[in-house]
Structures are given as structure tokens and as C-alpha cells.
C-alpha atoms as a PDB file:
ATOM      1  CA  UNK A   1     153.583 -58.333 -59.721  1.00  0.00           C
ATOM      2  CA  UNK A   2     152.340 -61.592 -58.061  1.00  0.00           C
ATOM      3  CA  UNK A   3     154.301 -63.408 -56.051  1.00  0.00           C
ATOM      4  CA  UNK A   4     154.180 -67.446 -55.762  1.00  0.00           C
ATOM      5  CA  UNK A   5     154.794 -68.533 -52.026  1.00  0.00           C
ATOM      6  CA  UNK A   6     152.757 -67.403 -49.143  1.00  0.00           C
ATOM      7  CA  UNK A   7     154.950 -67.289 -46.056  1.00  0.00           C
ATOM      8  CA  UNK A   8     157.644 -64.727 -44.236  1.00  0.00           C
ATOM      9  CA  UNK A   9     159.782 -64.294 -47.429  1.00  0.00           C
ATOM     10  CA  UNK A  10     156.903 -63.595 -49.199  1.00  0.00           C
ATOM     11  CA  UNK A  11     156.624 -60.826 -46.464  1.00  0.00           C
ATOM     12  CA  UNK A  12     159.998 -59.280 -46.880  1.00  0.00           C
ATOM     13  CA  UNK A  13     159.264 -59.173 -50.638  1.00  0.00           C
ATOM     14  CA  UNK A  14     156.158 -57.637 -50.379  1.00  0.00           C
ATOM     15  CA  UNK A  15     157.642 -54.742 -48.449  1.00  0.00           C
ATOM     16  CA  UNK A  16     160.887 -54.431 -51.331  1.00  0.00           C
ATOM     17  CA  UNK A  17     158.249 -53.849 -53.557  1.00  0.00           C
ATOM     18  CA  UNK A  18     156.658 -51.480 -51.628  1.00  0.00           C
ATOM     19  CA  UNK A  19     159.650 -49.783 -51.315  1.00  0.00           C
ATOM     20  CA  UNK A  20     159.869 -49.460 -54.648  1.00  0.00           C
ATOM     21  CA  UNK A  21     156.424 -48.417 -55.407  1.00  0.00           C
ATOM     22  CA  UNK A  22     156.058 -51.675 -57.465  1.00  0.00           C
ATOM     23  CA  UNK A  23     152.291 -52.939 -57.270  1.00  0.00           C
ATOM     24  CA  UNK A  24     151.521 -56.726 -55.367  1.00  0.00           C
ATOM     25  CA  UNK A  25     148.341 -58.051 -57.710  1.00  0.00           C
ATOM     26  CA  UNK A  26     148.604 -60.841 -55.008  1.00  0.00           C
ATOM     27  CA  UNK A  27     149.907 -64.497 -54.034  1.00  0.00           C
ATOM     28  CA  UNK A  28     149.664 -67.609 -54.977  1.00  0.00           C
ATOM     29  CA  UNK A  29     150.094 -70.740 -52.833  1.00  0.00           C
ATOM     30  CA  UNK A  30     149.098 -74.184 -52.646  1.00  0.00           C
ATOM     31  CA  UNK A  31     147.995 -74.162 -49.309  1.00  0.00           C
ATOM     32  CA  UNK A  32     144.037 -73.652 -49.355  1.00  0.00           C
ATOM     33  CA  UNK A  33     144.190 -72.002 -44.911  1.00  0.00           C
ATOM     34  CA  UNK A  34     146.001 -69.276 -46.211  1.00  0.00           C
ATOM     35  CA  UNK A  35     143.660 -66.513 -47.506  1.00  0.00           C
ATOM     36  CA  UNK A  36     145.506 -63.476 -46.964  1.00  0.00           C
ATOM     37  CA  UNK A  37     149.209 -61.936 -46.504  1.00  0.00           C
ATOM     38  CA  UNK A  38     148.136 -58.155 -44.868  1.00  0.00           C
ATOM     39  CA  UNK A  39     146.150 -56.869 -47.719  1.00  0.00           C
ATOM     40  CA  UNK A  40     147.100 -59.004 -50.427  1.00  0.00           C
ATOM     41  CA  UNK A  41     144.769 -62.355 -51.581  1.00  0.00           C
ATOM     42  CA  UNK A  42     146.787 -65.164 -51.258  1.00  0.00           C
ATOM     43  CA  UNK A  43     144.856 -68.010 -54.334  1.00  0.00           C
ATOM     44  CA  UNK A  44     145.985 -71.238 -55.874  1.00  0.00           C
ATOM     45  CA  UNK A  45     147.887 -70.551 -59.163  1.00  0.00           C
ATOM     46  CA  UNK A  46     145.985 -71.438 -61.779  1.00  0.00           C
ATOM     47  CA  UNK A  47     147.690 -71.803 -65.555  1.00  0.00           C
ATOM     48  CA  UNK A  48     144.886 -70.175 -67.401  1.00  0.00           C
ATOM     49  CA  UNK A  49     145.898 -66.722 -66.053  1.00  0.00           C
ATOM     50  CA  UNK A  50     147.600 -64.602 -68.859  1.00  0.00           C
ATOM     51  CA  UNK A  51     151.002 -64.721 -68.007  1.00  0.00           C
ATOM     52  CA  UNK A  52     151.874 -62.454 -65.173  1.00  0.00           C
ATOM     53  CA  UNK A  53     154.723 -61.142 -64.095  1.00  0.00           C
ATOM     54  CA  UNK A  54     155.659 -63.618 -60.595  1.00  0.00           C
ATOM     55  CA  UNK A  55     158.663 -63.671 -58.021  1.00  0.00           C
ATOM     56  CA  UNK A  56     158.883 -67.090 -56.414  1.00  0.00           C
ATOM     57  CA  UNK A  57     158.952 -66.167 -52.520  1.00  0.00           C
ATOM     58  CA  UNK A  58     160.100 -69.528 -51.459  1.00  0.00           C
ATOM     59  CA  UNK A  59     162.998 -70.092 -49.687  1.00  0.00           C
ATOM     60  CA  UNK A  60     164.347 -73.474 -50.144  1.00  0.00           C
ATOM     61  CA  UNK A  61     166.497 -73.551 -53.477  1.00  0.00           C
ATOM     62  CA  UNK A  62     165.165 -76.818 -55.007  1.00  0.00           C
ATOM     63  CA  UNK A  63     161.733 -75.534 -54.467  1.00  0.00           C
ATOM     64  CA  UNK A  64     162.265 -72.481 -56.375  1.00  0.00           C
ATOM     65  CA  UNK A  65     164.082 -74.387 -59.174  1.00  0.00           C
ATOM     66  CA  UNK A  66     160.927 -76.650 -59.553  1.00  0.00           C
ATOM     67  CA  UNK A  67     158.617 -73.968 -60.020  1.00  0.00           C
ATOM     68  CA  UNK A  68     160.640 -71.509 -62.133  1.00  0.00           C
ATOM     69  CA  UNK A  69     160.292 -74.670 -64.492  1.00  0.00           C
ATOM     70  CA  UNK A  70     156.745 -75.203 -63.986  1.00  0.00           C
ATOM     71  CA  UNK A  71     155.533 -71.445 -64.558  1.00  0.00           C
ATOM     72  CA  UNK A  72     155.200 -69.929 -68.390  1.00  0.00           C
ATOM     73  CA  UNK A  73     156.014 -66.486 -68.465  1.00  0.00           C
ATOM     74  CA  UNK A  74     157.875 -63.594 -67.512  1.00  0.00           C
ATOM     75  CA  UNK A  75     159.573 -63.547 -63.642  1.00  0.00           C
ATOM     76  CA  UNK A  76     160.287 -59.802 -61.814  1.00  0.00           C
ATOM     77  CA  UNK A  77     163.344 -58.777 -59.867  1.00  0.00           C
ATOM     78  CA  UNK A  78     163.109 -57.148 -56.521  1.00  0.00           C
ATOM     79  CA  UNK A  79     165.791 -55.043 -55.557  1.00  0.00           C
ATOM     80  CA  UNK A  80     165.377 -53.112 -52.106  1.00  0.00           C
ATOM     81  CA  UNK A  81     166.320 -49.548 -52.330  1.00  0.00           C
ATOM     82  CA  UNK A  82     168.765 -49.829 -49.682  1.00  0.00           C
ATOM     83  CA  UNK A  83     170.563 -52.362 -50.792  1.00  0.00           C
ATOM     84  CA  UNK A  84     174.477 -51.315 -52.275  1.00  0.00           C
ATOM     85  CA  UNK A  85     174.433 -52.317 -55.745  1.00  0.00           C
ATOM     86  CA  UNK A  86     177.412 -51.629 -58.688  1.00  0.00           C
ATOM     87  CA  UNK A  87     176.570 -50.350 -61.700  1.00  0.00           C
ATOM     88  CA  UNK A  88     178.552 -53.223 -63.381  1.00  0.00           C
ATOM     89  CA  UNK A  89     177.345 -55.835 -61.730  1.00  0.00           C
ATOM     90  CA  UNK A  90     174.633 -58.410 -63.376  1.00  0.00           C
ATOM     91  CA  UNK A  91     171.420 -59.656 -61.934  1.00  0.00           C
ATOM     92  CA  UNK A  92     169.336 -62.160 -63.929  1.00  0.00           C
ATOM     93  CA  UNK A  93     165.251 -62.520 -63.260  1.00  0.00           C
ATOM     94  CA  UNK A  94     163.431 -64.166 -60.236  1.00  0.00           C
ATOM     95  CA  UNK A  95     166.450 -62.589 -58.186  1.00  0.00           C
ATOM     96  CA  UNK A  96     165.578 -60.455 -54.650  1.00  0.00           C
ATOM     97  CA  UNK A  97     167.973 -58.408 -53.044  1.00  0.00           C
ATOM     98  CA  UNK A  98     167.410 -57.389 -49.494  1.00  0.00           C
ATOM     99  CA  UNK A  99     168.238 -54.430 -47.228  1.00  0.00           C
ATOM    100  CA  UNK A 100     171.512 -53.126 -46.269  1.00  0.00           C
ATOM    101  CA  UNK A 101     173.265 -55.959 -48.868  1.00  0.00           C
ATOM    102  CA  UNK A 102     176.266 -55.198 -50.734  1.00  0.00           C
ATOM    103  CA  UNK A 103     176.879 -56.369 -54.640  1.00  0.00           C
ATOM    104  CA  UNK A 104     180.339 -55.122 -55.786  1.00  0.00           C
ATOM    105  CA  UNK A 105     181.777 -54.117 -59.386  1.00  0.00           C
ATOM    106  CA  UNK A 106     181.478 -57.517 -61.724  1.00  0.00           C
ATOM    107  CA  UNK A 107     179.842 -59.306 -60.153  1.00  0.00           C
ATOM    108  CA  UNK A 108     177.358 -61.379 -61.839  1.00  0.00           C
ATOM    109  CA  UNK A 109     174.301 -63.437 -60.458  1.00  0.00           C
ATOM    110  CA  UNK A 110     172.128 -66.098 -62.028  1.00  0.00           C
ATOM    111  CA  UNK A 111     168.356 -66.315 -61.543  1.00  0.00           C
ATOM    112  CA  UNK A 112     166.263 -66.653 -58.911  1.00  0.00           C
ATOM    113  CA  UNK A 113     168.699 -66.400 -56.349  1.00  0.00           C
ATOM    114  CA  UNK A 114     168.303 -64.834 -52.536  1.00  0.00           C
ATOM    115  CA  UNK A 115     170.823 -61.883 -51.489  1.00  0.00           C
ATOM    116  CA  UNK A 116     169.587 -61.692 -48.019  1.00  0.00           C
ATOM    117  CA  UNK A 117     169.900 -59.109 -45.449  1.00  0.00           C
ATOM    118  CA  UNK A 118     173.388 -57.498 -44.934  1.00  0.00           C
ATOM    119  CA  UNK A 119     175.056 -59.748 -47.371  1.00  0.00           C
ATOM    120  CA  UNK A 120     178.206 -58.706 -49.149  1.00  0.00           C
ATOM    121  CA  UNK A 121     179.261 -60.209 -52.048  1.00  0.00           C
ATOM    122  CA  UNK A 122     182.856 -58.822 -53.539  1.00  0.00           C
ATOM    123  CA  UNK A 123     184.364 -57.868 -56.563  1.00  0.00           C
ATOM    124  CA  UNK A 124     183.635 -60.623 -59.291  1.00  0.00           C
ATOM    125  CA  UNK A 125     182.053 -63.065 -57.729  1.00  0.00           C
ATOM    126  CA  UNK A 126     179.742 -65.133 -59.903  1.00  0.00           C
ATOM    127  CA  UNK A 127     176.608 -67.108 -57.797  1.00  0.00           C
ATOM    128  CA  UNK A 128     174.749 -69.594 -60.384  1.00  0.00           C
ATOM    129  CA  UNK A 129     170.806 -70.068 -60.704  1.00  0.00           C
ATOM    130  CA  UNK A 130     168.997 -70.724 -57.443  1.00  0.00           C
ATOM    131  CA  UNK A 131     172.075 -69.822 -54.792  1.00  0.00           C
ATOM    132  CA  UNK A 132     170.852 -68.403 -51.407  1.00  0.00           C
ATOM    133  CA  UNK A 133     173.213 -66.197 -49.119  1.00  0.00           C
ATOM    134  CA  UNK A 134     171.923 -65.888 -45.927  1.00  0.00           C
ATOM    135  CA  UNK A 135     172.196 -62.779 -43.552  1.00  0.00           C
ATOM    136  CA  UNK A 136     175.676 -61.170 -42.535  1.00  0.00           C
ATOM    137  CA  UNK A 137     177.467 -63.529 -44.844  1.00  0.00           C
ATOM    138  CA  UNK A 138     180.176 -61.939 -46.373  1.00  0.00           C
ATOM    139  CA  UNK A 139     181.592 -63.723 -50.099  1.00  0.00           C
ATOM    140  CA  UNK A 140     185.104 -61.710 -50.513  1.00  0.00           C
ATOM    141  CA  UNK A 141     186.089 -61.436 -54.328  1.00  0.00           C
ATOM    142  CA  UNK A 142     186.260 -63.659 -56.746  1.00  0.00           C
ATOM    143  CA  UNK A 143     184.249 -66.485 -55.240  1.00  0.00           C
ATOM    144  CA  UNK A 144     182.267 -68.795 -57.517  1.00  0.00           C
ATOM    145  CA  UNK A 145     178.749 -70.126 -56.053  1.00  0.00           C
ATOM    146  CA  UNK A 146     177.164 -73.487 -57.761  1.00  0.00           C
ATOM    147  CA  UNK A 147     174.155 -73.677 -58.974  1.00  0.00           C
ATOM    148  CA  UNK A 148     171.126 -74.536 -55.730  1.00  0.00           C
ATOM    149  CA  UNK A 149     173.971 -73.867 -52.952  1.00  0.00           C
ATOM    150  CA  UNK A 150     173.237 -72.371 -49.892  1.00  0.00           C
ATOM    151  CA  UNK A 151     175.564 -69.993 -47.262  1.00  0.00           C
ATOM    152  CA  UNK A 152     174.349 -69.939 -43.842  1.00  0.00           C
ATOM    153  CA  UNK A 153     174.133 -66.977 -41.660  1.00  0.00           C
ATOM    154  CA  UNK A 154     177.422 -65.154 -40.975  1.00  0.00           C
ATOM    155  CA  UNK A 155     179.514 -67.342 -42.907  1.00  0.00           C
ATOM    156  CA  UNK A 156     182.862 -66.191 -44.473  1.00  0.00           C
ATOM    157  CA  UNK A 157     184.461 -67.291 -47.956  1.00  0.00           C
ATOM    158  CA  UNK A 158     187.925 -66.263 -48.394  1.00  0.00           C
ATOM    159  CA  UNK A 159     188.996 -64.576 -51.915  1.00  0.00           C
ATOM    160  CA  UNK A 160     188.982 -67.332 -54.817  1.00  0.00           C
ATOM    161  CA  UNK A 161     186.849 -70.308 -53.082  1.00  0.00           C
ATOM    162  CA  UNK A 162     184.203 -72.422 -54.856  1.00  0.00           C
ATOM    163  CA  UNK A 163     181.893 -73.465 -53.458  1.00  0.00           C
ATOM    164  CA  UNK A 164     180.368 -76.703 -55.293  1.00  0.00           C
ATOM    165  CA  UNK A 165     176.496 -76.867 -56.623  1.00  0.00           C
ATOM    166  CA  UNK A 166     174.237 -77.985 -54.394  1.00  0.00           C
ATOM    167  CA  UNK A 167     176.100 -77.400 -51.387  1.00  0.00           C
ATOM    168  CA  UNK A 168     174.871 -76.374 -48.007  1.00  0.00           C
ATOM    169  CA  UNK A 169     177.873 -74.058 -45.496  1.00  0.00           C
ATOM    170  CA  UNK A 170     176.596 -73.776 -41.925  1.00  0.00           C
ATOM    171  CA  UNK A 171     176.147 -70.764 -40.287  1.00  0.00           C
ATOM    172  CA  UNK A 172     179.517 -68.847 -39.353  1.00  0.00           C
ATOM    173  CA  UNK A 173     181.115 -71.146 -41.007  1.00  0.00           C
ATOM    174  CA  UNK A 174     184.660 -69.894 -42.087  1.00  0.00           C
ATOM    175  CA  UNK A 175     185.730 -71.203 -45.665  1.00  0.00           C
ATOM    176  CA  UNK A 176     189.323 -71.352 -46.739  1.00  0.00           C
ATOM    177  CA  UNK A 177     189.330 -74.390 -49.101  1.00  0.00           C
ATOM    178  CA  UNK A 178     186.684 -75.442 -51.982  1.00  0.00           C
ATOM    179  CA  UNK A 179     183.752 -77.250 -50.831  1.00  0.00           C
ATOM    180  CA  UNK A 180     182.469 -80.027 -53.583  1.00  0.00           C
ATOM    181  CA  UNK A 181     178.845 -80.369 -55.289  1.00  0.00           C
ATOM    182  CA  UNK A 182     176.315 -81.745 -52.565  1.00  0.00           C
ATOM    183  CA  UNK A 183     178.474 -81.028 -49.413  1.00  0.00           C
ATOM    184  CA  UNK A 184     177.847 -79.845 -46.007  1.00  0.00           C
ATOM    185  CA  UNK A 185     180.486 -77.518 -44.433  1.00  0.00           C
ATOM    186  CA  UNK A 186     180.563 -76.339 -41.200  1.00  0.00           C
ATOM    187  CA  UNK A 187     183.178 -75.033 -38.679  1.00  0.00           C
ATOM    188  CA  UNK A 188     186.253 -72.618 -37.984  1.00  0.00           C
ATOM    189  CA  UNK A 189     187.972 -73.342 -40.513  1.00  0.00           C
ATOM    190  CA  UNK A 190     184.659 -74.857 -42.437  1.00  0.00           C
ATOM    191  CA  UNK A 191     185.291 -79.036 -42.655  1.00  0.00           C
ATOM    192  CA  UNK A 192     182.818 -81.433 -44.617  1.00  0.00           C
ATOM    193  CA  UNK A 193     180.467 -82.999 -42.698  1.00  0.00           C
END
């Protein structure tokens, strides 16, 4: 597995795959200082290389949706073992799933998206391509995530909330109403900004 992105998410990936006794073959990043993530090489991508299997380690959401259009072949999943995952719910490629989060029964989630540490996400939710929930937040059931949105730290989405593509909620943000595409929330209860 290579991963494409050279900085601390990269990190917490490497060690899910660890976890999971799932081989690093190294990194790829653009910027030339960076030679070396612990043991692992860190080299420019380069297209002639035969198609391997990447996980884009980037955090910001746009970023990720540029590359995953950019790169030919086949993207990996990484899934920490501690993480609390249903059997029924649905996890598309380029995802990561960190420790101690929670994915309840039908849930489904699109590709490349973060699940970050502690997150819970409820009973059949659905988060499009490219979301990112941040630590601690918790999504109660039946929320519905647009495509490229991001939940900040410790937020809260009541049961039945969209929230609109492209949107950004602040951290501990509390969200009782639907947020729209390209919106900042933030606040108790969460207001646009």
C-alpha cells in the first residue's frame, strides 16, 4: 500500500495499517525536503508506476477530491482494528477509519472520506464522497452528509439533519436545523456564519 500525502495523517495511517499487518511500500508527496516518514521513503509520484494500490493521506477534502481524479488505479481502505464497525454498514475505497470510532447498522459512506478519532456516526446515516468528521463528533441517526463537507471537533447533529455539500460546522458546534451547500455553522445551537 502507498500512501499519497506526507504529513501527520499520513502518520496515523501508517500506524492503522500497521495495526492491521497491511504493508506501507512508501509515500508519495510533492514536496522534494521530505525524504522520509519513520522508515518509509517518502518520493514524488510518478505515473509510470504500475498501478498501485494508494490511500490519499491528505486532510483537506478538496485536496483529496483532486487527486482521487488525477490517480489511475485501484485506492485501499484503512480501517483501525479498534474502531466499532456494523456488519451492515457500507464503506466505499480511499476511506480511513480511526481508533475508538463508532459506525452503526446502515450506515453507508462514500469514498475517500475521514472517520476520525472517537467519532460516532448512528444508525443510517449516509456521508457522501470526500466528507471529514473530526474527533469526538457524534452524527446521531439518520443524518445525511454532502459531498466535501466537513464536522469540526466535538460537534453534535441531531437525528434527521443535512448537512449541505461543501459545508464546513465549527468545532462543538450543536446542529438542530439543516445547514445549506457551502455554509459555515458554528455555535450552541449551530447559526450560519
Amino acid at each position: 500500500m502507498y500512501l499519497f500525502g506526507a504529513g501527520g495523517h499520513a502518520k496515523v495511517i501508517i500506524e492503522i495499517l500497521q495495526s492491521r499487518g497491511i504493508p506501507v511500500d512508501g509515500l508519495f508527496d510533492s514536496n522534494p525536503d521530505i525524504k522520509q516518514i519513520w522508515q518509509y521513503p517518502v518520493t514524488a509520484y510518478s505515473p509510470a508506476l504500475s498501478s498501485p494500490e494508494i490511500i490519499i493521506s491528505i486532510g483537506k477534502n478538496s485536496t483529496r477530491k483532486t487527486i482521487s481524479e488525477q490517480l489511475p488505479g485501484r485506492f485501499g481502505m484503512a480501517l483501525h482494528p479498534r474502531a466499532n464497525i456494523s456488519v451492515t454498514a457500507m464503506i466505499a475505497e480511499g476511506t480511513v477509519v480511526m481508533a475508538g470510532a463508532t459506525i452503526n447498522v446502515d450506515v453507508l459512506i462514500g469514498r475517500h472520506c475521514i472517520i476520525n478519532t472517537n467519532a460516532s456516526v448512528d444508525h443510517d446515516c449516509v456521508l457522501e464522497d470526500f466528507v471529514h468528521i473530526s474527533p469526538n463528533v457524534a452524527l446521531c441517526g439518520n443524518v445525511r452528509v454532502g459531498e466535501g463537507a466537513h464536522v469540526g471537533a466535538g460537534a453534535v447533529v441531531i437525528p434527521g439533519i443535512t448537512i449541505g455539500k461543501w459545508a464546513v460546522i465549527g468545532a462543538g458546534a450543536v446542529v438542530t436545523k439543516d445547514i445549506p451547500d457551502h455554509s459555515v455553522a458554528v455555535g450552541n445551537p449551530a447559526r450560519k456564519r
